[in-house]
Every structure is written in C-alpha cells, then in structure tokens.
Protein backbone atom coordinates (compact mmCIF):
# COMPACT_ATOMS: atom_id res chain seq x y z
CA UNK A 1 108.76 110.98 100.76
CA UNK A 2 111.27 109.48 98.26
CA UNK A 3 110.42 105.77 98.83
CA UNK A 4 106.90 106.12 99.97
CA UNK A 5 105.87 107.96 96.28
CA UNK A 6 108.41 105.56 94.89
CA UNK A 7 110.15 108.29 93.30
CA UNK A 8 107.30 109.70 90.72
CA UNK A 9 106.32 112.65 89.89
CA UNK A 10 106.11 115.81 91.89
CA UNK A 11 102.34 115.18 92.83
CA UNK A 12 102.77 111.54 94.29
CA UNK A 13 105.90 113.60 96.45
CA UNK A 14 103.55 116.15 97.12
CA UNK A 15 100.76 113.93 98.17
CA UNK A 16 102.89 111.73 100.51
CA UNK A 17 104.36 114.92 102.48
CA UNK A 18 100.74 116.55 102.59
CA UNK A 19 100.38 113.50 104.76
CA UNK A 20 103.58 113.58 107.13
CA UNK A 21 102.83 117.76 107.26
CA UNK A 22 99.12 116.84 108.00
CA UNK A 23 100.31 114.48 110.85
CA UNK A 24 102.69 116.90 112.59
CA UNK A 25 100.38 119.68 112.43
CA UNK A 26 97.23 117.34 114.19
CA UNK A 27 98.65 117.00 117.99
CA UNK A 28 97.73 113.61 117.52
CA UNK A 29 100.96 112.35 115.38
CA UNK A 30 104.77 113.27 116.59
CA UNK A 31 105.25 117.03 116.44
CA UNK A 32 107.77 117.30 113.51
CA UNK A 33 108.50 115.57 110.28
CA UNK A 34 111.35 113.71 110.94
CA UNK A 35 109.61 112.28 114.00
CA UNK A 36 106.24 111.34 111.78
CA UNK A 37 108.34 109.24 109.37
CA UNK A 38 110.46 107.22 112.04
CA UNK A 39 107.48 106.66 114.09
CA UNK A 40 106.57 102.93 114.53
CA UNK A 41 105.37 101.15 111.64
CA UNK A 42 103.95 104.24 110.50
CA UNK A 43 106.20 104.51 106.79
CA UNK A 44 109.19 102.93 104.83
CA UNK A 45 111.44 101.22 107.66
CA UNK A 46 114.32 103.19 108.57
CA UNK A 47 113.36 106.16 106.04
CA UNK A 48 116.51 108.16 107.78
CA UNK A 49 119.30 105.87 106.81
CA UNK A 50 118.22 104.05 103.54
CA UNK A 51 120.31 104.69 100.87
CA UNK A 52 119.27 107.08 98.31
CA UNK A 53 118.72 106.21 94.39
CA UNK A 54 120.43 108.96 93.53
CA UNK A 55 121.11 113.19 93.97
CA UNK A 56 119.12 114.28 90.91
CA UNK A 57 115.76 112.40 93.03
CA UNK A 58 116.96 113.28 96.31
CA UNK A 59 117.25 117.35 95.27
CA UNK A 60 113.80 116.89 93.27
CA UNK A 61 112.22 115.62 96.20
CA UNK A 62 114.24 118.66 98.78
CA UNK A 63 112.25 120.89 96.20
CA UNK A 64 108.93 119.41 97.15
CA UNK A 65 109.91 119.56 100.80
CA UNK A 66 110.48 122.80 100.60
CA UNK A 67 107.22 124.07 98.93
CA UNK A 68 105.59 122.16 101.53
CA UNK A 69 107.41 123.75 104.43
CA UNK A 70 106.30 126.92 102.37
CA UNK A 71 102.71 125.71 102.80
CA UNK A 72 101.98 123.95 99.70
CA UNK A 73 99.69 120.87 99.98
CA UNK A 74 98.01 118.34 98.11
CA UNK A 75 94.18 120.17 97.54
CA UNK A 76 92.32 116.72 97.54
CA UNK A 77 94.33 115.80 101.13
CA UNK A 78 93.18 118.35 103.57
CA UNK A 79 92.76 116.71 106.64
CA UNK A 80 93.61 113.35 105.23
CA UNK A 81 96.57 111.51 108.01
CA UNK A 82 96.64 107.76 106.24
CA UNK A 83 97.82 106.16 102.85
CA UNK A 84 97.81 102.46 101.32
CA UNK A 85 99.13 101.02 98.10
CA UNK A 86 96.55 101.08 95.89
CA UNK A 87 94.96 97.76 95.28
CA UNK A 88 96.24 96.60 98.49
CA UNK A 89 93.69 95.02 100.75
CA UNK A 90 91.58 97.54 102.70
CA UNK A 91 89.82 97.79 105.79
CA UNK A 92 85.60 98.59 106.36
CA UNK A 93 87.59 101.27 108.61
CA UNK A 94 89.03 102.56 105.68
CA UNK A 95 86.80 105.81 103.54
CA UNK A 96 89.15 106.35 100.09
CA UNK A 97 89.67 109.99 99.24
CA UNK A 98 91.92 109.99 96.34
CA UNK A 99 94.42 107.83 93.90
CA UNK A 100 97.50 109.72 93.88
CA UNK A 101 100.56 108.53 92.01
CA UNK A 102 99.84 104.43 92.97
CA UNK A 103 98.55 104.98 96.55
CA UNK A 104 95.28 105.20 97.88
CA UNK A 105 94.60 107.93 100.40
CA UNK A 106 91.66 107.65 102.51
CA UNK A 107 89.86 108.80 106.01
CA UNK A 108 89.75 106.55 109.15
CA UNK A 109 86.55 106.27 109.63
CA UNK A 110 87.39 105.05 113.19
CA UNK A 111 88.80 108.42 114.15
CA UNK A 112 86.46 110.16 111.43
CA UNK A 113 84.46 112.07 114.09
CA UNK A 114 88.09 114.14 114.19
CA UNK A 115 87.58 114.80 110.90
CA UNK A 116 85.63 116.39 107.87
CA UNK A 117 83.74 114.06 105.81
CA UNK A 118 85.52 113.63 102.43
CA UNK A 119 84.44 112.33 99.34
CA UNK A 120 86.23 110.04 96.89
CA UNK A 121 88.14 111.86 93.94
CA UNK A 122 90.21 110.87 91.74
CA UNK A 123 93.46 112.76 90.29
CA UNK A 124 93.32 112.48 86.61
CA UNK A 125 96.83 111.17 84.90
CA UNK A 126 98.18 113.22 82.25
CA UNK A 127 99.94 111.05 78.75
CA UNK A 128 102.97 111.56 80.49
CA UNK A 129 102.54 109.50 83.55
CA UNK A 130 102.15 112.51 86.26
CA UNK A 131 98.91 112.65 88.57
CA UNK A 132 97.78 116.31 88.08
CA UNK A 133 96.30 118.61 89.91
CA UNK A 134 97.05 122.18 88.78
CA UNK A 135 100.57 121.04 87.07
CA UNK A 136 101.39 124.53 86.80
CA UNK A 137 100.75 125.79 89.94
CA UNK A 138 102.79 123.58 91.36
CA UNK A 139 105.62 123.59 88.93
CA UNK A 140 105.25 127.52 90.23
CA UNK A 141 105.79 126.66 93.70
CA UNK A 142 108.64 123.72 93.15
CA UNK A 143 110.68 126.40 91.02
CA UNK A 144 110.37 128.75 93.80
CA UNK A 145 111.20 126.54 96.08
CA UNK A 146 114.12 125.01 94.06
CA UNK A 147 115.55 128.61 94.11
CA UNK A 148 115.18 129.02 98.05
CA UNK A 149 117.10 126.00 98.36
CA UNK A 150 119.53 126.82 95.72
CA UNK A 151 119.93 130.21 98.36
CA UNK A 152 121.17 128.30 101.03
C-alpha cells in the first residue's frame, strides 16, 4: 500500500488496500493479501522486500491495514479490482470510477459482466492535500485501529 499510494494520506492508503482486500475476497485474484501484491505484474515490483521510507509511514500505513482487516473500505471502490496513475494512458477496456489520491480507479469493462455498473465520481481534495471521503469517520476507524495494534 505504501508505494502504490506513494505514501499520502490515509484515503489514497485506504483506496489502494480496498483494492488488494477487493481482490482476495473475489476467487478470481490470489486468496490473501500478501499473495495479491506479489502476484505477477500486478503492483510495485517486489512490494515485500523494498526498503521502507521510514517507521512513522510504515506504522501509519499498519493503521490503515488494520481498519481494513477490520472491514473498512474505500465507499466509492466496492467491487472495483484495478488502478492506474492518473493521467497515464488508458485503455477503451478501461470504465473510471474515481480519482483517489493521484490514481485512477476504474472497472474492466472486459470482465464488467462480473461486476456492478459504476459510475464515475470524483473524491473532492480538502486545502490540505487529503482526498476525503468522510475524514472523520475514518480518522474514527484508523484511531481504533492504531490502538488494536498498539495491543499487540
């Protein structure tokens, strides 16, 4: 999640793993997380042994892991399996659902029979940089999630 948000906010992390979480849960990705992000060409090469920028970002982002384990996801990414950079060159296969934190999330429209059909939204971006959602519903769920991991 780290280096495909590129280390923004909590809603770019959140968007990312909605993805990975919406791939394990389909039967039609690898089963668990781990396996989703080392598949093939599928994310960041070699996600499992890059270095990271730093503890402070890796524990932010174990937060956001953790809500999502907890069932937190994105609400504009139900159902949604695929992600590009946004502005990057796209596909006529390719049916945008939502700009979240500088990627473009969107529906294949190849598999879209497997799928609800989803329209285009996009997350509004707050003076401080962060996509937003419902900022403090998820700052909720991050702070309870924080304190789960802090458990451990």
């Amino acid at each position: 999640m780290i280096f495909e948000a590129r280390q923004r906010a909590h809603n770019s992390l959140l968007a990312v793993g909605t993805v990975v979480a919406n791939r394990a849960e389909s039967g039609r990705w690898a089963p668990n997380w781990c396996a989703v992000v080392t598949q093939r060409m599928q994310f960041t090469s070699n996600p499992m042994s890059s270095p990271l920028p730093s503890l402070e970002i890796y524990d932010f982002a174990m937060s956001v892991a953790e809500a999502i384990a907890s069932g937190l996801r994105h609400p504009a990414l139900t159902n949604v399996y695929h992600f590009r950079t946004t502005g990057s060159a796209r596909s006529a296969f390719m049916s945008d659902v939502a700009d979240v934190g500088g990627n473009t999330y969107y529906v294949d429209l190849s598999t879209a029979h497997r799928s609800p059909r989803h329209q285009r939204t996009t997350m509004a971006t707050s003076t401080h940089g962060l996509d937003t959602v419902d900022q403090t519903q998820l700052d909720a769920m991050i702070a309870a999630a924080n304190a789960a991991f802090d458990r451990r």
